[in-house]
N, C-alpha and C. Protein backbone atom coordinates (compact mmCIF):
# COMPACT_ATOMS: atom_id res chain seq x y z
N UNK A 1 -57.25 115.49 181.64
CA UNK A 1 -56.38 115.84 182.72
C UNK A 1 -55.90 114.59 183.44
N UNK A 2 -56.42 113.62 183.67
CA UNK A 2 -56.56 112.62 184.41
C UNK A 2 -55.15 111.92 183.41
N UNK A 3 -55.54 111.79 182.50
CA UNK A 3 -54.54 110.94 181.48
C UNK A 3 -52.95 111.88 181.37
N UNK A 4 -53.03 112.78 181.82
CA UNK A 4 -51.63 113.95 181.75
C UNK A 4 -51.31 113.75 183.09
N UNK A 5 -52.25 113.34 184.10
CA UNK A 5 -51.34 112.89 185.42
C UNK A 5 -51.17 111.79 185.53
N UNK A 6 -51.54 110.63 185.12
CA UNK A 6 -50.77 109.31 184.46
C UNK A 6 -50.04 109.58 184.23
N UNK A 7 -49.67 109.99 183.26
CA UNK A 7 -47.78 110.18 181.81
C UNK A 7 -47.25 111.18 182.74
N UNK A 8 -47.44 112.13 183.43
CA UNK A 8 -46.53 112.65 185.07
C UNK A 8 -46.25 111.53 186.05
N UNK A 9 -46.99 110.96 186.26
CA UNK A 9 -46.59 109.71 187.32
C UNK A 9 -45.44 108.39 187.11
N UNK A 10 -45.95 108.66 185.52
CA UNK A 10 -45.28 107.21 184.54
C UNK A 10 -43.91 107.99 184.82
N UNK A 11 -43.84 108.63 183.99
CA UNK A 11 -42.71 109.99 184.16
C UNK A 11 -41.41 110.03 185.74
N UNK A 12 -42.43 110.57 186.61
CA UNK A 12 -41.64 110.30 187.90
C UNK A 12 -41.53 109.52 188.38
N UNK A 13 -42.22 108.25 188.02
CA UNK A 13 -41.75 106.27 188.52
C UNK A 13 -40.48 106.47 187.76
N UNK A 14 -40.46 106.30 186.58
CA UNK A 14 -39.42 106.17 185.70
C UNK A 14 -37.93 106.97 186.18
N UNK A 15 -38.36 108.15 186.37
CA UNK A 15 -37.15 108.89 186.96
C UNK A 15 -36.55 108.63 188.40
N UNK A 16 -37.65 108.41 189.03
CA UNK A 16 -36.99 107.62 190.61
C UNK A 16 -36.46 105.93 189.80
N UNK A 17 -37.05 105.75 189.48
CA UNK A 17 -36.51 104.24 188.75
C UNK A 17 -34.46 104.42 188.51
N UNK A 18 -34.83 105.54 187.59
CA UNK A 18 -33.56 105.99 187.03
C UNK A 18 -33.01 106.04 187.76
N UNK A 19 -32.88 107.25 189.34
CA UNK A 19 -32.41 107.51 190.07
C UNK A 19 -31.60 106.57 190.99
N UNK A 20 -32.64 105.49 191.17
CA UNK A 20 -31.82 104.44 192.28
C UNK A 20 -30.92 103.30 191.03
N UNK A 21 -30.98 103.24 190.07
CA UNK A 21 -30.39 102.44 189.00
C UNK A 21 -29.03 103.39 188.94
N UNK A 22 -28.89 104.28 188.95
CA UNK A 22 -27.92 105.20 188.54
C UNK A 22 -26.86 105.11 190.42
N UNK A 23 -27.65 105.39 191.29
CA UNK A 23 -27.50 105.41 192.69
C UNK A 23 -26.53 103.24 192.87
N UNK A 24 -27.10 102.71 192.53
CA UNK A 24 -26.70 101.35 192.78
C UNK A 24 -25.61 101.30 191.69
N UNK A 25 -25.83 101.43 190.69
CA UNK A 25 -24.22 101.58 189.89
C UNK A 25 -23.18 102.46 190.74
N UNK A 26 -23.58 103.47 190.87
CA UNK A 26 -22.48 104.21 191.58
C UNK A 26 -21.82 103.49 192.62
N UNK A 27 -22.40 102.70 193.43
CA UNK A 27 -22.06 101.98 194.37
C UNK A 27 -21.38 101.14 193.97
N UNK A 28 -22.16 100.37 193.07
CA UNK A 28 -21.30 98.92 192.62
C UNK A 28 -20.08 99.30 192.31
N UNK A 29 -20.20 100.45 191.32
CA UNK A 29 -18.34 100.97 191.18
C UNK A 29 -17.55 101.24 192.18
N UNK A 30 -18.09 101.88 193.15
CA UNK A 30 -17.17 102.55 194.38
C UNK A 30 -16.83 100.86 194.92
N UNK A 31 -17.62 99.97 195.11
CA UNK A 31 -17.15 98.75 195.52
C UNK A 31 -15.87 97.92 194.79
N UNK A 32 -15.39 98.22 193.24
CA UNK A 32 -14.85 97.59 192.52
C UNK A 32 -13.12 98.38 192.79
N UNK A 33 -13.52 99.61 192.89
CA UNK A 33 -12.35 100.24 193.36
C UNK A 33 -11.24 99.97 194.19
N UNK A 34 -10.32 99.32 194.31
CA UNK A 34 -9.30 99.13 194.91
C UNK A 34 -8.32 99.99 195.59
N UNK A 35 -8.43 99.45 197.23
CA UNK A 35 -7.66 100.57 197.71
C UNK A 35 -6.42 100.61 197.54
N UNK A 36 -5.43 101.93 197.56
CA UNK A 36 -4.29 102.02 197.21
C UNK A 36 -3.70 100.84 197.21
N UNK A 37 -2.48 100.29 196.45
CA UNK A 37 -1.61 98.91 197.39
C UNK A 37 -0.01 99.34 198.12
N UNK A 38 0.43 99.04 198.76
CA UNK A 38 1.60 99.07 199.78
C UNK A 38 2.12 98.86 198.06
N UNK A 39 3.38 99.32 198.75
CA UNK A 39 4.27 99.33 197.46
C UNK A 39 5.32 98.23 197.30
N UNK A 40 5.39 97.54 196.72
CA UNK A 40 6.50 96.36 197.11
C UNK A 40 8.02 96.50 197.83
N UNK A 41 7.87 95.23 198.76
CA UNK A 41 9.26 95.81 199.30
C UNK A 41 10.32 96.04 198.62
N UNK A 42 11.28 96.21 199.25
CA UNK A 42 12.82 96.79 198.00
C UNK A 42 13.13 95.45 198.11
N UNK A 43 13.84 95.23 196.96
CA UNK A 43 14.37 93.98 196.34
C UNK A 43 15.64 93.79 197.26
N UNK A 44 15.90 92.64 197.90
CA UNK A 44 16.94 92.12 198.27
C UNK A 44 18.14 92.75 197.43
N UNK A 45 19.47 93.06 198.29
CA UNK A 45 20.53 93.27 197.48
C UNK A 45 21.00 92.19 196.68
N UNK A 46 21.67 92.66 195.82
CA UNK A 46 22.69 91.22 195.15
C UNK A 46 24.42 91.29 195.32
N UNK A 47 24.56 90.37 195.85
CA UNK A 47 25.22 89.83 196.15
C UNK A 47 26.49 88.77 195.70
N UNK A 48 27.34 88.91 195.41
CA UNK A 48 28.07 87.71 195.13
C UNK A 48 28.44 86.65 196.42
N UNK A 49 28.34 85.64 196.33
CA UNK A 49 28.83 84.93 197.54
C UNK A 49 29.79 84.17 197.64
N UNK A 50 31.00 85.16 197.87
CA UNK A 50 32.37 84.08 197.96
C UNK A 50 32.74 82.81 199.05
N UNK A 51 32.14 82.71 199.89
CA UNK A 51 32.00 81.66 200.67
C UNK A 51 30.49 81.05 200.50
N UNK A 52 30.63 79.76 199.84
CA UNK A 52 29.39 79.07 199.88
C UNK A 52 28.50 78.18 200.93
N UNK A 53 27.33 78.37 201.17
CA UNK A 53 27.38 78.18 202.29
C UNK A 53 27.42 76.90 203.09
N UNK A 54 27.66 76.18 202.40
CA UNK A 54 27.72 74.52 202.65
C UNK A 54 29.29 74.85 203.23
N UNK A 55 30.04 75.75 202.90
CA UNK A 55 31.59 75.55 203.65
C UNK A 55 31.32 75.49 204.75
N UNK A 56 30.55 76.72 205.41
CA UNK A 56 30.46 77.15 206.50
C UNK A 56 29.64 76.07 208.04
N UNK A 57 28.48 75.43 206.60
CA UNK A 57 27.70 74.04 207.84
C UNK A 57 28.71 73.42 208.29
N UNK A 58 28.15 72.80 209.91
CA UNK A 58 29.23 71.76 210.52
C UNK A 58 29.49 72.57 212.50
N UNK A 59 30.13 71.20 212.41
CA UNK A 59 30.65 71.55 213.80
C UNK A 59 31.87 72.48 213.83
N UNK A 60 31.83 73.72 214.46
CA UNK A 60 33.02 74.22 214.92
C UNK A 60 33.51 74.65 216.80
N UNK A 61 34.94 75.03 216.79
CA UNK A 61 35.02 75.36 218.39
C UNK A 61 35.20 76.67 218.07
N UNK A 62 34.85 76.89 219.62
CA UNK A 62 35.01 78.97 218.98
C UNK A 62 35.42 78.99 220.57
N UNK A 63 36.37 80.31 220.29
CA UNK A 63 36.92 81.15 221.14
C UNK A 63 36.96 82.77 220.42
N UNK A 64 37.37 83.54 221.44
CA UNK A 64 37.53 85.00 220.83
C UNK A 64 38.61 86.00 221.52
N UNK A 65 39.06 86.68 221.15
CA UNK A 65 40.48 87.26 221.57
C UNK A 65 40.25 89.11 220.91
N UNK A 66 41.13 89.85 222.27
CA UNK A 66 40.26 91.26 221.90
C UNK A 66 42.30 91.82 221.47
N UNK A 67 43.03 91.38 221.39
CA UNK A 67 44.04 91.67 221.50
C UNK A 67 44.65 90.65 219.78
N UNK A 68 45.53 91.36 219.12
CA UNK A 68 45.86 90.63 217.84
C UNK A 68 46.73 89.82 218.22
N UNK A 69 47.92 90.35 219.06
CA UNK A 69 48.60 89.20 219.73
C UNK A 69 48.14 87.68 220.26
N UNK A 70 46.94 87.40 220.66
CA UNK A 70 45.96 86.64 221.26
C UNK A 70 45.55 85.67 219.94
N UNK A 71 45.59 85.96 218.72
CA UNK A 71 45.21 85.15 218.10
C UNK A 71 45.18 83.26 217.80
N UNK A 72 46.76 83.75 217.63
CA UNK A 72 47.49 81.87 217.55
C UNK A 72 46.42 81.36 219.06
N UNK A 73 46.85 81.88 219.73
CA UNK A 73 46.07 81.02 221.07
C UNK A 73 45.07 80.70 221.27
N UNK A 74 44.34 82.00 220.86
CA UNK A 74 42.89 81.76 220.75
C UNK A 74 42.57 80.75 219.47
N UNK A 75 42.91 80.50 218.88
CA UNK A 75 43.00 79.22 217.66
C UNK A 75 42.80 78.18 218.09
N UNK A 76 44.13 77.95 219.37
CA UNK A 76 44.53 76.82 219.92
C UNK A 76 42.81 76.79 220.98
N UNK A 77 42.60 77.73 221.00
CA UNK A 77 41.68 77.58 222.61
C UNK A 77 40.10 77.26 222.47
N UNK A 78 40.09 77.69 220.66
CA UNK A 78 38.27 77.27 219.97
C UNK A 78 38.95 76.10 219.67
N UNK A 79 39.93 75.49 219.50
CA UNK A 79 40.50 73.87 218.76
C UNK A 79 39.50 73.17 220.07
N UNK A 80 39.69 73.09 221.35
CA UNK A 80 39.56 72.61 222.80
C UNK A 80 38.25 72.86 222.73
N UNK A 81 37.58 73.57 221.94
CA UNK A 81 35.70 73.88 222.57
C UNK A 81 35.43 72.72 221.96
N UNK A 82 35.83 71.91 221.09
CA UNK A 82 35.03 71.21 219.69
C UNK A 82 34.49 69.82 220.81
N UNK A 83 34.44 70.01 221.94
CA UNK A 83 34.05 69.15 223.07
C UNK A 83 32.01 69.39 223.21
N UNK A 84 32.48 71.11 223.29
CA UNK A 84 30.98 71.95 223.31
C UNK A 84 30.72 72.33 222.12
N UNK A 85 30.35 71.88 220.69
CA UNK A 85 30.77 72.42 219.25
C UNK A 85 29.76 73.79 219.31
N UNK A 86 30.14 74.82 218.76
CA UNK A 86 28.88 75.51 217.83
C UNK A 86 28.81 74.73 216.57
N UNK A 87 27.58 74.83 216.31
CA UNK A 87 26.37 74.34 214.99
C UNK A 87 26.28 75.02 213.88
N UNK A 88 26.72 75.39 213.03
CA UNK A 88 26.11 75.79 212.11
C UNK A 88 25.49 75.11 210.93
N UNK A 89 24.19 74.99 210.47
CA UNK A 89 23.16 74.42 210.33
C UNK A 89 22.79 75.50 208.74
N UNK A 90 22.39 74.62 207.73
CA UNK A 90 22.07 75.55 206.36
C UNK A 90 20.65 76.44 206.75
N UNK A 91 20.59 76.88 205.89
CA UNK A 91 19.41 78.12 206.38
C UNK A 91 18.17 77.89 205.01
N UNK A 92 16.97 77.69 205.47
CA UNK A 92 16.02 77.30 204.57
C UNK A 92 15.85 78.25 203.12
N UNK A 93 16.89 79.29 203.39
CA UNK A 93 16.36 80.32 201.87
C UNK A 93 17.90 80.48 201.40
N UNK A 94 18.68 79.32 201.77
CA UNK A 94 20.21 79.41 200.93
C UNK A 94 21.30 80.25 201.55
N UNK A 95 21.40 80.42 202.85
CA UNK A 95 22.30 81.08 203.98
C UNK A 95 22.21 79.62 204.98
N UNK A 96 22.93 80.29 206.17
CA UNK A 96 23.29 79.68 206.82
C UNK A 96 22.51 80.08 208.63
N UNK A 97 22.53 79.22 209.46
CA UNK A 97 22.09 79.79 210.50
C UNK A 97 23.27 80.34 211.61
N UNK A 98 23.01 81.18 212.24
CA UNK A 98 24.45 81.80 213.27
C UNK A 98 23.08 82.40 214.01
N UNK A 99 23.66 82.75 215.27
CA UNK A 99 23.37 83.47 216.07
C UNK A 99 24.49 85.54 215.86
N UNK A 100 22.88 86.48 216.25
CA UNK A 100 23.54 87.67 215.95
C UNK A 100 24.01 88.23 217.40
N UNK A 101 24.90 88.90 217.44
CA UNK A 101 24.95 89.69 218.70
C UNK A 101 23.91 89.99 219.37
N UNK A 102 24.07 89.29 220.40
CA UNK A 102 22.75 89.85 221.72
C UNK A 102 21.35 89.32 221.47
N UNK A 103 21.12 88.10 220.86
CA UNK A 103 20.14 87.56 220.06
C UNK A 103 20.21 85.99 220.32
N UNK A 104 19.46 85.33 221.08
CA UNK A 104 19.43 83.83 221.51
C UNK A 104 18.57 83.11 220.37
N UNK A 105 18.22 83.54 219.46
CA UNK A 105 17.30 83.15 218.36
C UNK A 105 18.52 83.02 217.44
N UNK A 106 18.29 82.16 216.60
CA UNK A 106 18.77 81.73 215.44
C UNK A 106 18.86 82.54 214.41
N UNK A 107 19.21 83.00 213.26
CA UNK A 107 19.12 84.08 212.40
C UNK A 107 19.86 83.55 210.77
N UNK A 108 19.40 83.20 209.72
CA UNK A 108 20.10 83.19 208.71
C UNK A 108 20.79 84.32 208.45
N UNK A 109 21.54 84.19 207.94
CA UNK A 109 22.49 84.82 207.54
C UNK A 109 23.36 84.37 205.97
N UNK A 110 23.94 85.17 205.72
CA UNK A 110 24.96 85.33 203.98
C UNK A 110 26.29 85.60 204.22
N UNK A 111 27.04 85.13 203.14
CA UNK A 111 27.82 85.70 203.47
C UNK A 111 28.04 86.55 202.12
N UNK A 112 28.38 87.71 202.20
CA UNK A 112 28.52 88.62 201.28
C UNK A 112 29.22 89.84 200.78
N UNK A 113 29.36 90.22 199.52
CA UNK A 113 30.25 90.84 198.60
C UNK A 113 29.73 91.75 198.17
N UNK A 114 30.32 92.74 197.83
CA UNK A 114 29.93 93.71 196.70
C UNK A 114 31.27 94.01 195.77
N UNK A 115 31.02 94.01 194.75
CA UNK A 115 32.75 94.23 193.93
C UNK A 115 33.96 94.08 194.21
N UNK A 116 34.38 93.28 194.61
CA UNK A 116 35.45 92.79 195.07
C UNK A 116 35.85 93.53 196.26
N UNK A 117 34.82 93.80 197.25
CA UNK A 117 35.65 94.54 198.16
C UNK A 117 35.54 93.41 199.01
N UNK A 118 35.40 93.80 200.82
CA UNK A 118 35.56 92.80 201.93
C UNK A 118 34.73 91.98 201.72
N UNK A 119 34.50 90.41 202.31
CA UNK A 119 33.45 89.81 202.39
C UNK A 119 32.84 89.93 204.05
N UNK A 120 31.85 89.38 204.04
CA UNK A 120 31.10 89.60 205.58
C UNK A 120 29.91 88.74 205.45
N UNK A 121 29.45 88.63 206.92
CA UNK A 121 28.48 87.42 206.59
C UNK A 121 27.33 88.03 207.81
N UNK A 122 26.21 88.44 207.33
CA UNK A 122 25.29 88.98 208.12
C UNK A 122 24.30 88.85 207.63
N UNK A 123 22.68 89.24 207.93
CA UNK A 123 21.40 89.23 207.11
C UNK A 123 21.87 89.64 206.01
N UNK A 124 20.46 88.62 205.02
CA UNK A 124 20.56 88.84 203.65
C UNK A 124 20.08 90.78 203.54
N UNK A 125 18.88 90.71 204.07
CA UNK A 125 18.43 91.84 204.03
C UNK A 125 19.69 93.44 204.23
N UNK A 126 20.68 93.39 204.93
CA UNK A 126 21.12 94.58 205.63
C UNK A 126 22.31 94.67 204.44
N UNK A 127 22.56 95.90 204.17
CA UNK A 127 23.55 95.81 203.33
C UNK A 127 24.63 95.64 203.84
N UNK A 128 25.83 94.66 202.62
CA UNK A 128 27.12 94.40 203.10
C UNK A 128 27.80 95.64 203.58
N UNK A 129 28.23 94.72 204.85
CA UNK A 129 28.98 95.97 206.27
C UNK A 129 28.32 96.39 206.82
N UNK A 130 26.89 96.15 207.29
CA UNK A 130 25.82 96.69 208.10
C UNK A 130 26.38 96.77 209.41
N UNK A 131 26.21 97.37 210.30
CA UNK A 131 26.11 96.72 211.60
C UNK A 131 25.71 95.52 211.97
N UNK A 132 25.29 94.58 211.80
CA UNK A 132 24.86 93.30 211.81
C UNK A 132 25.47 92.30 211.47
N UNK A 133 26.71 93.30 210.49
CA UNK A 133 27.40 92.14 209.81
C UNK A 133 28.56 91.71 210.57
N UNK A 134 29.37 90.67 209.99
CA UNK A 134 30.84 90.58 210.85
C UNK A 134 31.90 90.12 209.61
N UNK A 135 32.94 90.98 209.67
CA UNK A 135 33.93 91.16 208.30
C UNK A 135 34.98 89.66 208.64
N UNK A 136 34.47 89.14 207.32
CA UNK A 136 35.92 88.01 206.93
C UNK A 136 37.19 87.95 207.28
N UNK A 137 37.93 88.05 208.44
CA UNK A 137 38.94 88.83 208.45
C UNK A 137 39.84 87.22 207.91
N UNK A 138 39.55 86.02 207.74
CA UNK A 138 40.55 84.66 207.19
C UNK A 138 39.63 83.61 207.44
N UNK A 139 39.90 83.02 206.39
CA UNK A 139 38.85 81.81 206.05
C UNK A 139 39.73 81.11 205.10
N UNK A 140 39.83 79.61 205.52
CA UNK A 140 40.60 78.80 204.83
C UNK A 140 39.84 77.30 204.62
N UNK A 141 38.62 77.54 205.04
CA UNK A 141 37.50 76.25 205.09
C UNK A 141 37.63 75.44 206.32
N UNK A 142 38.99 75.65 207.38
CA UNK A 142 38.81 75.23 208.41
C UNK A 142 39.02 76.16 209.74
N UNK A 143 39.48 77.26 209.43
CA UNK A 143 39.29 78.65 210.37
C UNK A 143 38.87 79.11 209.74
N UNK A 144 37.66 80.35 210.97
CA UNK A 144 37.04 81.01 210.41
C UNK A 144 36.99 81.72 211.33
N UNK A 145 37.70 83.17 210.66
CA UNK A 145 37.80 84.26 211.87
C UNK A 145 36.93 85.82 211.14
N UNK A 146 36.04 86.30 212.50
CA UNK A 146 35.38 87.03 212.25
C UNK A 146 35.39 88.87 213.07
N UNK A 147 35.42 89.17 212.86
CA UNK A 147 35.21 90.98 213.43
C UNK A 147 33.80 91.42 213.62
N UNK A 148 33.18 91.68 214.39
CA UNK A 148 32.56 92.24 214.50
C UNK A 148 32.28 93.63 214.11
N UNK A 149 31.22 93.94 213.07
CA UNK A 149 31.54 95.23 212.78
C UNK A 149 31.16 96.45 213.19
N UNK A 150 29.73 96.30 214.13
CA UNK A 150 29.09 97.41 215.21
C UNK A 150 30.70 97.30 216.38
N UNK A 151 31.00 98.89 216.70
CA UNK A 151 32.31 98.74 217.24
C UNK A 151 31.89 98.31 219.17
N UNK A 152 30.36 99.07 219.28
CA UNK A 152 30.27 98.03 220.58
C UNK A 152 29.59 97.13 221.33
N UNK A 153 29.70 95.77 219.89
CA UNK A 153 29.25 94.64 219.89
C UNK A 153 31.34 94.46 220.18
N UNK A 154 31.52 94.99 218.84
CA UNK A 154 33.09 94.66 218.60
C UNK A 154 34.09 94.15 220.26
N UNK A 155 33.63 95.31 220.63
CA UNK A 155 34.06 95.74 222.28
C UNK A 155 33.87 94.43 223.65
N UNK A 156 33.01 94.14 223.34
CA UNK A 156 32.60 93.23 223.69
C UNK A 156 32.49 91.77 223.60
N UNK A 157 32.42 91.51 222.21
CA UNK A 157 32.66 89.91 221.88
C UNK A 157 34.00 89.67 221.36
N UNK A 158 34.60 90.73 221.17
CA UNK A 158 35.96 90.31 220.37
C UNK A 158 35.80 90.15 218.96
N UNK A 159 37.14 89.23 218.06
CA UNK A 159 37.35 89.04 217.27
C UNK A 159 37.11 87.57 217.43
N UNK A 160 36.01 86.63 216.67
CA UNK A 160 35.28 85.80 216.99
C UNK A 160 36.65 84.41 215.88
N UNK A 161 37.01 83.67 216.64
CA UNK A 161 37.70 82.45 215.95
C UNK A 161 37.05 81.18 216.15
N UNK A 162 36.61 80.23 214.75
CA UNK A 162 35.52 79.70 214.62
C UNK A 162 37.00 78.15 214.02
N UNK A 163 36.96 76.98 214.45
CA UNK A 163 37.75 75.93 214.35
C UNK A 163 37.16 74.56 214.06
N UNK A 164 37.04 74.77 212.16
CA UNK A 164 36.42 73.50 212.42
C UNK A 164 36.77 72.00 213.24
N UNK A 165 35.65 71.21 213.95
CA UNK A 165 35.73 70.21 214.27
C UNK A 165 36.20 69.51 212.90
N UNK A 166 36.65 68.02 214.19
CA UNK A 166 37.03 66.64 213.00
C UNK A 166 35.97 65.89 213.54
């Protein structure tokens, strides 16, 4: 009898043995498990970029005019800022830097296309014609006139005329 409760004991060491061997694997797996992952962001649009952005670096004068009649003048009147220049400065990921409506921070920006339609120059991120953006309305490498395309940013800043400095 004595020797049959040995080989019971051997028996239930062995099986608690088992038990926590089986118990610590389980764990170790639940540890290897990886929690869900975020899903990658959406891929940047693509873009063609008909204005490159080295045109755009440099000193310019800016004025803005809410009236179409106003234009020639307002030409003449960003020619006279190039005293106070705006900056535009290349942008570390291949844009350019501008300031956005209502925004004292700096902001790269693109300028950008989709199939030959308008060009516009706003975050890479927002799709062309976002609100954010502002439509090409003439660009000749030394004017650079812009629209605002949120209508009341539009309202407000005008039709933005950009003159390069000499």
């Amino acid at each position: 009898m004595f020797a049959g409760s040995k080989s019971h004991v051997g028996a239930a060491r062995r099986a608690g043995l088992l038990g926590v061997a089986v118990t610590g694997l389980a764990l170790t797996l639940a540890g290897c498990v990886t929690p869900p992952t975020e899903p990658p962001p959406p891929a940047r649009p693509q873009y063609t970029s008909p204005i490159p952005p080295d045109r755009l670096v440099g000193r310019w004068g800016l004025a803005a005019y809410h009236r179409p009649d106003d234009a020639t003048r307002t030409e003449n009147q960003a020619r006279a800022q190039c005293s106070n220049p705006y900056v535009i400065t290349a942008g570390t990921n291949g844009g350019v830097m501008m300031y956005l409506a209502d925004d004292n921070k700096l902001t790269e920006v693109v300028s950008k296309q989709v199939a030959g339609g308008a060009t516009y120059i706003g975050p890479p991120e927002d799709p062309a014609g976002g609100e954010r953006d502002r439509q090409v309305v003439r660009f000749d490498g030394n004017v650079l006139v812009l629209k605002w395309l949120d209508p009341e940013v539009s309202r407000r800043y005008g039709t933005m005329v950009y003159v390069r400095c000499s």
